[in-house]
Protein backbone atom coordinates (compact mmCIF):
# COMPACT_ATOMS: atom_id res chain seq x y z
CA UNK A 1 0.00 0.00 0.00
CA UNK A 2 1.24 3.80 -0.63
CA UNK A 3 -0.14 7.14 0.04
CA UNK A 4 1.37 10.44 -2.02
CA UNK A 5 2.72 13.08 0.13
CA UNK A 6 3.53 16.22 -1.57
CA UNK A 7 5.44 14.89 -4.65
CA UNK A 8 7.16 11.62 -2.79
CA UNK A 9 5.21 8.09 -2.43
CA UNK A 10 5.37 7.19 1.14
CA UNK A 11 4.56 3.34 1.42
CA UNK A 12 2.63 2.42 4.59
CA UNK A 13 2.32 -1.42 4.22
CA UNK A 14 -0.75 -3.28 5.97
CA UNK A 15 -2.00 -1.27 9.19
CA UNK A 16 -0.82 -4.39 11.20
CA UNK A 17 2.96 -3.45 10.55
CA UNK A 18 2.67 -0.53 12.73
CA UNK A 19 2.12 -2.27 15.83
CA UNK A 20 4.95 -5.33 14.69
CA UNK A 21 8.08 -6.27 16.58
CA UNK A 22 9.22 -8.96 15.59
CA UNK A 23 11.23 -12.20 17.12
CA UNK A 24 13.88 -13.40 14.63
CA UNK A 25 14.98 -16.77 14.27
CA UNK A 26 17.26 -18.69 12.40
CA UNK A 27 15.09 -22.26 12.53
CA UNK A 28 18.13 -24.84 11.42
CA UNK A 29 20.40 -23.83 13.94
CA UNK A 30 18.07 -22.89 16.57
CA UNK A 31 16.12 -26.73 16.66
CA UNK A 32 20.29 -27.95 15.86
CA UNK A 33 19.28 -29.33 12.61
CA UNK A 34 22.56 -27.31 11.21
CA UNK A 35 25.48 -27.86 11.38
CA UNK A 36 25.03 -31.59 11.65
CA UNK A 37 25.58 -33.04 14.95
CA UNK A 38 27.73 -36.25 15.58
CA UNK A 39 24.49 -38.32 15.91
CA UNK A 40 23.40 -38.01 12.37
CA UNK A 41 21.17 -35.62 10.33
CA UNK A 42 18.06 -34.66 11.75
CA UNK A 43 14.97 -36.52 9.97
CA UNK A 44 11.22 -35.80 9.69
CA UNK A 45 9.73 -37.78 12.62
CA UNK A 46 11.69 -35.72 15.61
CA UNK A 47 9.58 -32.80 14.36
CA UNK A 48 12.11 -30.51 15.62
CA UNK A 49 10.42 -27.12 13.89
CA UNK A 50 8.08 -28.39 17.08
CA UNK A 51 10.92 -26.88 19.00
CA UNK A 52 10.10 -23.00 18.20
CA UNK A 53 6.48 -23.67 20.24
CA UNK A 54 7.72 -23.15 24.61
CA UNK A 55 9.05 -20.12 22.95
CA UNK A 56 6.10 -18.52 21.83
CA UNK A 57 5.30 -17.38 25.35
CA UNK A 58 8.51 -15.64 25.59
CA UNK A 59 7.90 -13.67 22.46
CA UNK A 60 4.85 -12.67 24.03
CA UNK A 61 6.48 -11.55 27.08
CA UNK A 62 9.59 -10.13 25.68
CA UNK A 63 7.42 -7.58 24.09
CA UNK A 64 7.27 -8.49 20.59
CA UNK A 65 4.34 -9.56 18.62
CA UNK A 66 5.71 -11.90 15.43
CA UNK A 67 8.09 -14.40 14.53
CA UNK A 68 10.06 -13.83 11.32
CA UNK A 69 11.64 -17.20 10.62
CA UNK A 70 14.70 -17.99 8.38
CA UNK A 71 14.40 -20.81 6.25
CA UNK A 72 12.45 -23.39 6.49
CA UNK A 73 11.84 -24.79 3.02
CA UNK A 74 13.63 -28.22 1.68
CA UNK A 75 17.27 -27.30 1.16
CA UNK A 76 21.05 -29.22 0.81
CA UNK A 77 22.87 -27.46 3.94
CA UNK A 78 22.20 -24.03 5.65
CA UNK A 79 18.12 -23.36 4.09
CA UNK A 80 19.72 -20.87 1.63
CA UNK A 81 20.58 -23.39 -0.94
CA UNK A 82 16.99 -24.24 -1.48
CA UNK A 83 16.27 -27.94 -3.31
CA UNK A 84 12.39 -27.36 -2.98
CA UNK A 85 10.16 -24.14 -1.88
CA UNK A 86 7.31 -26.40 -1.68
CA UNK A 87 7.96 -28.00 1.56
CA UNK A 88 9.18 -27.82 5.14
CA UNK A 89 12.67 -29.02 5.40
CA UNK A 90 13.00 -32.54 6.98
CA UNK A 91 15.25 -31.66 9.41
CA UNK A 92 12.71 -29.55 10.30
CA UNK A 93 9.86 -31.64 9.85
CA UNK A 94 6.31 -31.58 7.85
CA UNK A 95 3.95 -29.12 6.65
CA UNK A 96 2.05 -30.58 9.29
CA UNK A 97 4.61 -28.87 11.94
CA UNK A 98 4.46 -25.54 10.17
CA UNK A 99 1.02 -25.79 10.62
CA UNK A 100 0.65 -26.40 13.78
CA UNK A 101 3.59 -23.26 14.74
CA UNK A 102 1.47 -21.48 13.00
CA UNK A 103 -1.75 -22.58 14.70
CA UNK A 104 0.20 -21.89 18.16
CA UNK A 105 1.16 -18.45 16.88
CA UNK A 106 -2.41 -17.18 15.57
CA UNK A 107 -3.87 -18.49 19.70
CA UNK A 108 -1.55 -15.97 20.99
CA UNK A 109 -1.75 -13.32 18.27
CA UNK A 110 1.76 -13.68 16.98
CA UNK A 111 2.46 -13.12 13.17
CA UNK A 112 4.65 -15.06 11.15
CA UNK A 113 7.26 -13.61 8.80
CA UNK A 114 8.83 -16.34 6.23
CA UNK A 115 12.51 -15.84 4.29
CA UNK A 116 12.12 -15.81 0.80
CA UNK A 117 15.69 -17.03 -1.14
CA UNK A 118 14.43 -15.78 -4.84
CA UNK A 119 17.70 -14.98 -5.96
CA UNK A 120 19.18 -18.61 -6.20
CA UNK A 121 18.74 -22.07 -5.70
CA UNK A 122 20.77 -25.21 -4.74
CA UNK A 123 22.79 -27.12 -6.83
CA UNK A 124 20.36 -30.13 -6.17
CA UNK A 125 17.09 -27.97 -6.74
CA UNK A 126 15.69 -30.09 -9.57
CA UNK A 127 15.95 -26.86 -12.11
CA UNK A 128 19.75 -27.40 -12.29
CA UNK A 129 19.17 -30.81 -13.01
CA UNK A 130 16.46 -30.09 -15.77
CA UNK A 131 18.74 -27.80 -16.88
CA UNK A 132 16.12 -24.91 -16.77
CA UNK A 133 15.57 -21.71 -18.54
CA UNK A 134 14.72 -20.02 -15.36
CA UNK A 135 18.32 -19.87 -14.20
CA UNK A 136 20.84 -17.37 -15.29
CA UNK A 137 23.91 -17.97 -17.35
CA UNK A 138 27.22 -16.52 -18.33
CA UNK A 139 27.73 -15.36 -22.23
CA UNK A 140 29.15 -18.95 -22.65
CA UNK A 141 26.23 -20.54 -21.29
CA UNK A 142 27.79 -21.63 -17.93
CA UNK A 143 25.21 -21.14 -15.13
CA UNK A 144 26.15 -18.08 -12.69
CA UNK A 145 27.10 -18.72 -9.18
CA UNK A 146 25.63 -16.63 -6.24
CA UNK A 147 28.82 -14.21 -5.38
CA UNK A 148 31.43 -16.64 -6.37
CA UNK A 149 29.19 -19.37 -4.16
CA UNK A 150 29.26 -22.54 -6.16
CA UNK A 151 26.96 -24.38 -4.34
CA UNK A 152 24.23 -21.58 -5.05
CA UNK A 153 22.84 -21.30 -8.99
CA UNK A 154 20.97 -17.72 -9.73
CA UNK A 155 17.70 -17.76 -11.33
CA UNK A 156 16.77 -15.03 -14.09
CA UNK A 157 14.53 -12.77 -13.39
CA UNK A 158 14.02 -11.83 -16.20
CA UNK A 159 12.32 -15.18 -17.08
CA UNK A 160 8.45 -15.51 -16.70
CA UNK A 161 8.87 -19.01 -15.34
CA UNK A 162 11.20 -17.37 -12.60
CA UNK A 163 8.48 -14.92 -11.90
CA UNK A 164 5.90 -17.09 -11.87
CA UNK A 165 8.06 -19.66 -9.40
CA UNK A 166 8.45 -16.41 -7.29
CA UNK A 167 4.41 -15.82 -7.11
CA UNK A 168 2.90 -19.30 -6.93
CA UNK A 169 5.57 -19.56 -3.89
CA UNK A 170 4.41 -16.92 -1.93
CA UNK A 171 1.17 -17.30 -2.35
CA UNK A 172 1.50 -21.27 -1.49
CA UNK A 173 2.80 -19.94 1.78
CA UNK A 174 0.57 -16.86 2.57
CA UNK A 175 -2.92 -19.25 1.95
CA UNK A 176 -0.67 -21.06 5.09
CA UNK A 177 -0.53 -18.35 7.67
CA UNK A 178 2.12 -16.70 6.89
CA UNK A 179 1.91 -12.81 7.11
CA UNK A 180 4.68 -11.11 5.58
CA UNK A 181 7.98 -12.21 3.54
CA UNK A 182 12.10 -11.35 4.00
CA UNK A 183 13.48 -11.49 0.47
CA UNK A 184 16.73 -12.78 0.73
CA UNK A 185 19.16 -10.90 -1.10
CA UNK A 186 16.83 -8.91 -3.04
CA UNK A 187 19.43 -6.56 -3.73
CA UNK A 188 20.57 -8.95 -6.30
CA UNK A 189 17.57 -9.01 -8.66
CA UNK A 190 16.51 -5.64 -10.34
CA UNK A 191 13.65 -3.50 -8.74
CA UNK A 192 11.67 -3.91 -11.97
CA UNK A 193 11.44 -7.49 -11.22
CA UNK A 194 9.62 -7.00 -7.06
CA UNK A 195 7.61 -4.31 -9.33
CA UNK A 196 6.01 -7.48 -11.36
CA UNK A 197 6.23 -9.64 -8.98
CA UNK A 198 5.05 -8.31 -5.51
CA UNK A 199 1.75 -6.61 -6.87
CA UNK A 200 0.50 -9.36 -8.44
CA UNK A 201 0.96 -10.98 -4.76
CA UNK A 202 -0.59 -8.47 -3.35
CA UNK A 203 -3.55 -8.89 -5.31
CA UNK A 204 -4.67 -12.76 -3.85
CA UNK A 205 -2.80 -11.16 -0.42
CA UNK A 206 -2.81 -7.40 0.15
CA UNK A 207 -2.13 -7.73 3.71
CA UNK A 208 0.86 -9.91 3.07
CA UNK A 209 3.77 -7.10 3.73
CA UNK A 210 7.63 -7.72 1.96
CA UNK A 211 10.66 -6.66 3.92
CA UNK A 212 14.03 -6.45 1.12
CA UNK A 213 17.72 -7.46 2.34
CA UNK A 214 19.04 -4.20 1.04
CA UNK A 215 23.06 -3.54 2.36
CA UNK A 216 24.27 -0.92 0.03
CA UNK A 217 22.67 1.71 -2.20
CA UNK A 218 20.02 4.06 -2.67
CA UNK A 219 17.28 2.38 -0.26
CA UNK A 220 14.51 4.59 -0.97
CA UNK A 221 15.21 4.38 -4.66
CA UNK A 222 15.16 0.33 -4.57
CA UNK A 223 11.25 0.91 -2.49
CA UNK A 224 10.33 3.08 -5.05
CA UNK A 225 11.06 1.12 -8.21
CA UNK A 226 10.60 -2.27 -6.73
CA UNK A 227 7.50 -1.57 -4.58
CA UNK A 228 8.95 -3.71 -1.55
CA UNK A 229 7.60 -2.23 1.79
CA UNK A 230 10.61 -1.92 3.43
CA UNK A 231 14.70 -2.76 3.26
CA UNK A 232 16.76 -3.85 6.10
CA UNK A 233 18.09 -0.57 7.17
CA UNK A 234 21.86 -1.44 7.29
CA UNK A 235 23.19 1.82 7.58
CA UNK A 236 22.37 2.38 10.49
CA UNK A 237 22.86 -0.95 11.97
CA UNK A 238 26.23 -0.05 11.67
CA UNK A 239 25.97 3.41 12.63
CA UNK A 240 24.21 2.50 16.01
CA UNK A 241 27.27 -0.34 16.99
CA UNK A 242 30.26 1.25 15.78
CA UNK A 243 29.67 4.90 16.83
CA UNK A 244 28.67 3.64 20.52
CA UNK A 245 31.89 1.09 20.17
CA UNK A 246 34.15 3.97 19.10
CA UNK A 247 32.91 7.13 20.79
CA UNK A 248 31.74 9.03 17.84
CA UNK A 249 27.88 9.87 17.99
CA UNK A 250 28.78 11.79 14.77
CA UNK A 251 28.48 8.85 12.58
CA UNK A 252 25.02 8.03 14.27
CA UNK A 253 24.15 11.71 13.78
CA UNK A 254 25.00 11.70 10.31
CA UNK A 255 22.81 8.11 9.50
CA UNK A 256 19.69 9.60 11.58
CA UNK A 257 19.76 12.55 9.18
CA UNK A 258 19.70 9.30 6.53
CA UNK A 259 16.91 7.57 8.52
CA UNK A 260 14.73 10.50 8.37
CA UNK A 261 15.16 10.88 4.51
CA UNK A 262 13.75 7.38 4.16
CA UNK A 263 11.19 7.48 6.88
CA UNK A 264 9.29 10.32 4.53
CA UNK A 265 9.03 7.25 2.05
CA UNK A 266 8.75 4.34 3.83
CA UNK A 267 9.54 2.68 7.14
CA UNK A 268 12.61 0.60 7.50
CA UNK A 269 13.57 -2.42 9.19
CA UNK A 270 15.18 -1.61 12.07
CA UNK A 271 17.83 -4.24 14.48
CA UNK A 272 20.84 -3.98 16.06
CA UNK A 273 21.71 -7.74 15.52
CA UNK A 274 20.69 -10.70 12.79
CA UNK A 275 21.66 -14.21 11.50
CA UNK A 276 24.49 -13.00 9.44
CA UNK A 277 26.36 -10.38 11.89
CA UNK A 278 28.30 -10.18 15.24
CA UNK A 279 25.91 -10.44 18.19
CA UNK A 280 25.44 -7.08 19.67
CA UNK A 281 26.99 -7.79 22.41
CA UNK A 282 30.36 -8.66 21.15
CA UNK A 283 30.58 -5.66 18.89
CA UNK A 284 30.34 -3.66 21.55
CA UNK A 285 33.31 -4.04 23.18
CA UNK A 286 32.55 -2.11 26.89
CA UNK A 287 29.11 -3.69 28.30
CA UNK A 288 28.34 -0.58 29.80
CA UNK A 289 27.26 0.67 26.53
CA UNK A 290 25.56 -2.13 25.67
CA UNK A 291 22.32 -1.03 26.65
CA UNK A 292 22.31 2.35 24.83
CA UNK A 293 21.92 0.67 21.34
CA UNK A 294 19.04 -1.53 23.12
CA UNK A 295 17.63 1.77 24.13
CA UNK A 296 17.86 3.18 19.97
CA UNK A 297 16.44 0.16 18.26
CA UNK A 298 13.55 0.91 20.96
CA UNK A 299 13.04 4.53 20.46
CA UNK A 300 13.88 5.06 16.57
CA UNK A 301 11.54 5.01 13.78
CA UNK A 302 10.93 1.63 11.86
CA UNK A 303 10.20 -1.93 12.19
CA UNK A 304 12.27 -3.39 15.21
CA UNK A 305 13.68 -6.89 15.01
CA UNK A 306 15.35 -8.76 18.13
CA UNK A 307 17.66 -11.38 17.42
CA UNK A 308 16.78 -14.14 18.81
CA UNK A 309 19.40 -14.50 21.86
CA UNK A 310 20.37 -10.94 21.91
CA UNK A 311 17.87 -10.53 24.77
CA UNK A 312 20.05 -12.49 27.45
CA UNK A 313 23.03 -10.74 26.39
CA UNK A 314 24.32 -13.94 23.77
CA UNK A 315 27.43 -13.05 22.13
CA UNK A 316 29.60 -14.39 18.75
CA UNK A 317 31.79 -12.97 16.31
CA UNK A 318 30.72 -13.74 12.56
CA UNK A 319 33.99 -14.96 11.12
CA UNK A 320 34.41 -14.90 7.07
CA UNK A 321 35.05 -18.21 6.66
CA UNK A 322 33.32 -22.07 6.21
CA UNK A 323 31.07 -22.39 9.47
CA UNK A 324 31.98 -18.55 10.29
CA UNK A 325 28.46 -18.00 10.83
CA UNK A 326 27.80 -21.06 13.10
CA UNK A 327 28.66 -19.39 16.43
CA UNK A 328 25.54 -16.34 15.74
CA UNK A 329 23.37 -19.36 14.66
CA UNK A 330 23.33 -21.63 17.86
CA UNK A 331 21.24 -24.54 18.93
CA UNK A 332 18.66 -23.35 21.81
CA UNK A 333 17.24 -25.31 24.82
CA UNK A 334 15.06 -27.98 23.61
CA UNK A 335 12.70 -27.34 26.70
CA UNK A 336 12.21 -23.87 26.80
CA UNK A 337 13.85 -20.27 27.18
CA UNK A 338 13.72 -21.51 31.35
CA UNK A 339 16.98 -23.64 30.33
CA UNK A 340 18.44 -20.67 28.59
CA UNK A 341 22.19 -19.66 29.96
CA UNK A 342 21.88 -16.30 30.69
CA UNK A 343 24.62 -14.20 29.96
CA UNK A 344 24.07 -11.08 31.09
CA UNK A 345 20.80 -10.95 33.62
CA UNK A 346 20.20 -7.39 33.67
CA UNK A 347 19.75 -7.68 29.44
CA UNK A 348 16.59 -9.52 28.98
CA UNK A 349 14.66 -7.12 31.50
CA UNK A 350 15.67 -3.70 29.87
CA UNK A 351 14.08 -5.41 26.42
CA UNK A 352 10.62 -6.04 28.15
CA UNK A 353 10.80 -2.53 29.38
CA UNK A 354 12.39 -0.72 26.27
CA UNK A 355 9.63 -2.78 24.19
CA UNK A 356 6.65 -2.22 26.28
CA UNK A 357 7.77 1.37 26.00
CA UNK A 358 7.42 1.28 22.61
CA UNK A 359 3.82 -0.50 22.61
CA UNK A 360 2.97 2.20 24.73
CA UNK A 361 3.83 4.92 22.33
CA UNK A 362 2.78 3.26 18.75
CA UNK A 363 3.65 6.17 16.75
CA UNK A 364 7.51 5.61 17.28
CA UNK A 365 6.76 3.45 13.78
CA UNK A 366 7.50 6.66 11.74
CA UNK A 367 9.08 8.98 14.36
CA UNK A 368 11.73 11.15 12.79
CA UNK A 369 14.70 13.01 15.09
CA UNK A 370 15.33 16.22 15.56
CA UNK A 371 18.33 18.35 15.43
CA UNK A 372 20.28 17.00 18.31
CA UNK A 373 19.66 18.73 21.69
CA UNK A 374 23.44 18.00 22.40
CA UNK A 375 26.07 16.10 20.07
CA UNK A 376 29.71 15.09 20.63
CA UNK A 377 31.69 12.37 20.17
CA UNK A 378 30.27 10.65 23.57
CA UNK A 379 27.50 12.51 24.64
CA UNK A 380 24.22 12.81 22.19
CA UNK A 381 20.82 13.83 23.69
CA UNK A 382 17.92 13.97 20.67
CA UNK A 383 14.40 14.33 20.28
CA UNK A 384 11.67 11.57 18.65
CA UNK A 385 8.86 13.14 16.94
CA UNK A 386 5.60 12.63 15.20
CA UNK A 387 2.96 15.00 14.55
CA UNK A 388 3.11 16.78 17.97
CA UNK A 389 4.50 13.86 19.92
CA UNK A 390 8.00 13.92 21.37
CA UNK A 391 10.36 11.83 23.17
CA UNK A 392 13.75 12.98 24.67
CA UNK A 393 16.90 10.28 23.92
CA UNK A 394 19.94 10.76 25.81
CA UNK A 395 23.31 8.84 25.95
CA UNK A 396 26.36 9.68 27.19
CA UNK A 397 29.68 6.92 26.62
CA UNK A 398 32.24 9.10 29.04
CA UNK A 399 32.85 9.43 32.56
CA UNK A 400 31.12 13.24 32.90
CA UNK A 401 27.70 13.95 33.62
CA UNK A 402 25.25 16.14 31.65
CA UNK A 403 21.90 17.96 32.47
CA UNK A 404 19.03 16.18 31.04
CA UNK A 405 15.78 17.58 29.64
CA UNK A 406 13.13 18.45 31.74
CA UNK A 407 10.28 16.11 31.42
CA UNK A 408 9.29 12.90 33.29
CA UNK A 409 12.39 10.47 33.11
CA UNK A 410 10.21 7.35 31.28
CA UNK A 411 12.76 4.80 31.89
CA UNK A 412 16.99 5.71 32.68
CA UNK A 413 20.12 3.32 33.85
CA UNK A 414 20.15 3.14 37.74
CA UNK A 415 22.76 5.89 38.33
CA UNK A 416 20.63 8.37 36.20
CA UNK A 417 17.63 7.35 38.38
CA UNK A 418 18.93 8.29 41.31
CA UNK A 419 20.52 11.69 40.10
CA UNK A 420 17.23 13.99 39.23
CA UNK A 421 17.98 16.04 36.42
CA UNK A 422 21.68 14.56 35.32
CA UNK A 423 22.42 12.34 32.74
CA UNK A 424 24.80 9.65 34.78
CA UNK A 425 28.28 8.90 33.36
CA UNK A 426 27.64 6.02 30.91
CA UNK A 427 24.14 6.22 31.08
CA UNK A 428 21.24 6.67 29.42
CA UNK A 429 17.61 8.37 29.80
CA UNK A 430 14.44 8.21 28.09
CA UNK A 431 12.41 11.54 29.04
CA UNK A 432 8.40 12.51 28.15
């Protein structure tokens, strides 16, 4: 969906997004399906997708209000190398286990977000071995490999049996219960291909609501052309860790002027950790500061995604390597988040308050800032705004204190609590 404002398109998606947080999960490694274990690969009758379903009530309880699942579908190793769209992987399970998640879900009011890979297949997807004309080829007629990834074939978009593969897939899914799509490594396939594809979706579905993997380039530009609701908003995912990490609220300064630009279009996808990046808590080297970009993804405009993990403080450093991703893709307690090794206790509390902040002020979905109220390269105090409502953010990385905004202090680290009016050093303060 769209509206025009002044000469710009500003895509809204379905009214349901603006209430969404959502609960990512990276199924094969969370039910440890993948990597393989010594026992043998996981088959069909342990029913492990079964696993996700004690969690639920977390979800609920954290705060958030969906599940966006990585992939599930039939596939050779790590879900991204799909072999079959169709069905449920069987290390996973059946289609009778997604439908029962998915039954669980819809009694608590959860939505379900599935992970599209459109861009390529596996090498054993049955359209390699038929040789297709839906998959892309070199100008000698050797098929193309996904970023010098053997394993992974491209498809053509520009083929109408790709596009139609594309369409019949998400709508298979979305008659299902799912609610919304990730589309893996959309950046890869031209906008004018989402601009076929996605509306004639949206016609069976037009609730269904399409989040791109977007990491470099003109975001608003790829929305525009390619009619996608929204693009994980990279930029400042790296803005939020690295500028707390290295003292420079500068950088972050520079990608909320950024975030703003794109929030007059559409609403990004906001998170401060994923499937395929260090955990927050390792890239943020002094733990002290962890909680200040828990306190952003909670306050800034966009569509807020916790890593599944990231809310008891998990940490891992994505390596570039074979298995480099393994240690940000762990196997969770089979019984329950109850079993869960906490490792940091004070983490998992400041979520549930951070998020039920945010339910409590709904129009944070397309909240611009301000000017900063104060910027340096460790202290940045800004205002959240939308049509007359206001928030005051302020952080501070050093060892001074600062004056804080008058207003009522909404939520604040202890030492800020306990100082009326100051900004503690290495604290933080959320003011109304």
């Amino acid at each position: 969906m769209s509206q025009t404002q002044g000469s710009a398109t500003a895509h809204t998606g379905p009214e349901w997004v603006d209430h969404v947080i959502w609960w990512r999960v990276y199924p094969l490694g969370f039910v440890g399906a993948f990597p393989e274990s010594d026992a043998g690969p996981a088959t069909p009758d342990e029913h492990r997708l079964l696993r996700l379903i004690p969690w639920l009530d977390h979800v609920i309880e954290l705060g958030a209000s969906g599940i966006a699942l990585g992939p599930v579908f039939a596939s050779s190793t790590h879900g991204y190398d799909t072999i079959d769209h169709f069905s449920i992987d069987p290390r996973l399970g059946t289609d009778e286990d997604f439908a029962t998640l998915v039954g669980e879900a819809r009694a608590r009011g959860l939505r379900i977000q599935l992970d599209g890979v459109f861009n390529h297949v596996g090498r054993e997807h049955p359209l390699v071995a038929q040789d297709s004309e839906a998959l892309k080829r070199t100008s000698d007629g050797g098929l193309v490999a996904f970023e010098g990834h053997d394993a992974l074939v491209e498809l053509d978009p520009a083929q109408p049996e790709t596009r139609r593969l594309v369409v019949d897939v998400m709508r298979h899914w979305l008659d299902r219960g799912a609610d919304a799509w990730r589309l893996d490594a959309a950046y890869r396939l031209p906008p004018d291909f989402w601009a076929a594809v996605l509306p004639e979706v949206r016609r069976t579905h037009p609730d269904a609501w399409f989040e791109a993997e977007v990491i470099h380039g003109e975001y608003t530009a790829f929305v525009n052309e390619g009619t996608v609701d929204s693009v994980t908003q990279y930029e400042l995912w790296k803005a939020i860790w690295s500028s707390i990490d290295e003292g420079n609220f500068w950088e972050l300064a520079w990608a909320l002027g950024r975030h703003n630009e794109m929030l007059s279009s559409f609403v990004p996808t906001t998170f401060i950790g994923n499937h395929d990046v260090t955990r927050i808590a390792s890239a943020i080297t002094d733990a002290r500061h962890h909680p200040h970009a828990i306190v952003l993804l909670a306050t800034l405009g966009g569509t807020p995604t916790v890593y599944a993990g990231d809310e008891w403080g998990f940490r891992g450093v994505k390596e570039e390597r074979a298995g480099g991703d393994d240690v940000i893709r762990p196997e969770f307690p089979i019984d329950g988040p109850a079993s869960v090794q906490v490792e940091d206790p004070a983490i998992e509390p400041l979520y549930q308050e951070l998020l039920g902040l945010r339910r409590r002020h709904p129009w944070l979905h397309r909240a611009t800032t301000a000017e900063p109220r104060a910027l340096s390269n460790e202290h940045l105090e800004i205002d959240v705004v939308c049509e007359g409502e206001r928030l005051t953010v302020a952080l501070n990385l050093g060892d001074d204190t600062f004056p804080l905004a008058e207003g009522s202090v909404l939520a604040a680290d202890p030492a800020t609590r306990e100082t009326p009016g100051q900004l503690a050093a290495h604290g933080w303060a959320i003011v109304g």
